[in-house]
Protein backbone atom coordinates (compact mmCIF):
# COMPACT_ATOMS: atom_id res chain seq x y z
CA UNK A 1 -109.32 -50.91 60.17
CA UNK A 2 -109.61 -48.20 57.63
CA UNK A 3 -106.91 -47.47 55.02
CA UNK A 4 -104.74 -44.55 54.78
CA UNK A 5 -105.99 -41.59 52.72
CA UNK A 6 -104.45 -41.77 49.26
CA UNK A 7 -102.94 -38.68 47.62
CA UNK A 8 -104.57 -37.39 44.67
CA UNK A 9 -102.96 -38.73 41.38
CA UNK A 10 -102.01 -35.44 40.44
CA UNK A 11 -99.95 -34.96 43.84
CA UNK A 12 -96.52 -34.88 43.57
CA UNK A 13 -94.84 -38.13 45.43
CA UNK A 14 -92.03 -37.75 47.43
CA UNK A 15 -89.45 -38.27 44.14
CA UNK A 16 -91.14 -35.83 42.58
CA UNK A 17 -91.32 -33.49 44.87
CA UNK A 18 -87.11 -33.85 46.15
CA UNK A 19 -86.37 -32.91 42.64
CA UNK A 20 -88.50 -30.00 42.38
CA UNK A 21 -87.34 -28.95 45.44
CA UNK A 22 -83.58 -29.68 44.38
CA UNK A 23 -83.35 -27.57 42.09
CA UNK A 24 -82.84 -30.79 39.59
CA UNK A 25 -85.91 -29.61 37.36
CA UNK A 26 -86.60 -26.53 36.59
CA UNK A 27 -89.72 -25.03 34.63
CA UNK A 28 -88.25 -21.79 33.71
CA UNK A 29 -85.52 -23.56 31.36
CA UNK A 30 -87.81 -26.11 29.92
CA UNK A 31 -90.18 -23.02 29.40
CA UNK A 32 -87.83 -20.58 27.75
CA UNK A 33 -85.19 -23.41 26.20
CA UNK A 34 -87.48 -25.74 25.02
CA UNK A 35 -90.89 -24.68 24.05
CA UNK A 36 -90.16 -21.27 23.54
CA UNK A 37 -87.34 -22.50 20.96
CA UNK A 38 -89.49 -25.27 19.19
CA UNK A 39 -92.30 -22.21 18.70
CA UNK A 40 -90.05 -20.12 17.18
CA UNK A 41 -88.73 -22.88 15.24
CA UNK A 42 -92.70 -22.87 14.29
CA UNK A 43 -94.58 -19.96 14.07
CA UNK A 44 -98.00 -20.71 15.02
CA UNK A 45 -98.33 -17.20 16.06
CA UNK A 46 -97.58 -15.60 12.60
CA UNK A 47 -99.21 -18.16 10.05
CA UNK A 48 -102.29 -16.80 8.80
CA UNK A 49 -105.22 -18.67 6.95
CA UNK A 50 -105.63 -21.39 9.69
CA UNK A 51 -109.42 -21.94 9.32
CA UNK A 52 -111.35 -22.10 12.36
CA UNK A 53 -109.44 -25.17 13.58
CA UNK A 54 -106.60 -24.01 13.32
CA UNK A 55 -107.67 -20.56 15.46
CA UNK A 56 -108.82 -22.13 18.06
CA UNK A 57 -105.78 -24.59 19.04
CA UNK A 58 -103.74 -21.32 18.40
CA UNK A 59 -105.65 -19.89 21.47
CA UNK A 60 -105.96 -22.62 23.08
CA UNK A 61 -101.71 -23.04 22.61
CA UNK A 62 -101.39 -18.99 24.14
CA UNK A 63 -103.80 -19.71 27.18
CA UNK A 64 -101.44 -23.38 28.14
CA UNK A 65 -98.15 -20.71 27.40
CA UNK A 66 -99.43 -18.19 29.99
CA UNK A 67 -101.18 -20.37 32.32
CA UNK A 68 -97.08 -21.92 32.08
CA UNK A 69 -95.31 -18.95 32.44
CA UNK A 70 -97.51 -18.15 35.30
CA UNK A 71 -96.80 -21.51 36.88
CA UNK A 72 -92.76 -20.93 35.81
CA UNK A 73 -92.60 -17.56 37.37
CA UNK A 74 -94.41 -18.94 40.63
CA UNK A 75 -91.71 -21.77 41.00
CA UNK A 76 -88.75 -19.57 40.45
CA UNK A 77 -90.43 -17.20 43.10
CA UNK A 78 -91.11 -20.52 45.56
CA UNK A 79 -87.41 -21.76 44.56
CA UNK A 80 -85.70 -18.43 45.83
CA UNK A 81 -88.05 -18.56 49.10
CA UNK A 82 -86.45 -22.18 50.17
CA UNK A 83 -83.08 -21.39 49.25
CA UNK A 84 -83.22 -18.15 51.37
CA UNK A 85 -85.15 -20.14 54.25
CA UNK A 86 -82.39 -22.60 53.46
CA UNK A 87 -79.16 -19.96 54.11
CA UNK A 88 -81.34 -18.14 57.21
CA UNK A 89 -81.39 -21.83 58.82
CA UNK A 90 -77.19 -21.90 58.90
């Protein structure tokens, strides 16, 4: 008798996925309230003189910002789908 297919590790099990869906986490806040704040707090984006090190983890920091702001903006969008699937449903 074969086994079950596993998920992929980076799947999100069923805990994960009831509080994204929830509403419990939310990447937009964690986005805006706490990396956003902590960068400000340190400004990567304005120090100058960081070698060639230092350059590239400062683009390599902007591309994991907008690749996260994409994936914020897409879970607000998916977020507002549910709920309105959600209120259509009652």
């Amino acid at each position: 008798m074969s086994q079950p297919a596993r998920p992929p590790a980076d799947s999100p099990g069923p805990r994960r996925r009831r509080i994204r869906n929830e509403g419990v986490y939310d990447l937009r806040p964690h986005l805006d309230d706490v990396l956003m704040r902590v960068l400000r707090q340190w400004p990567v984006f304005d120090e100058t003189g960081l070698g060639t090190d230092g350059e590239k983890a400062r683009e390599e920091l902007a591309a994991f910002l907008a690749k996260t702001e994409a994936t914020a903006a897409r879970f607000v969008e998916r977020w507002e789908e549910r709920r309105a699937r959600a209120a259509a449903a009652r």
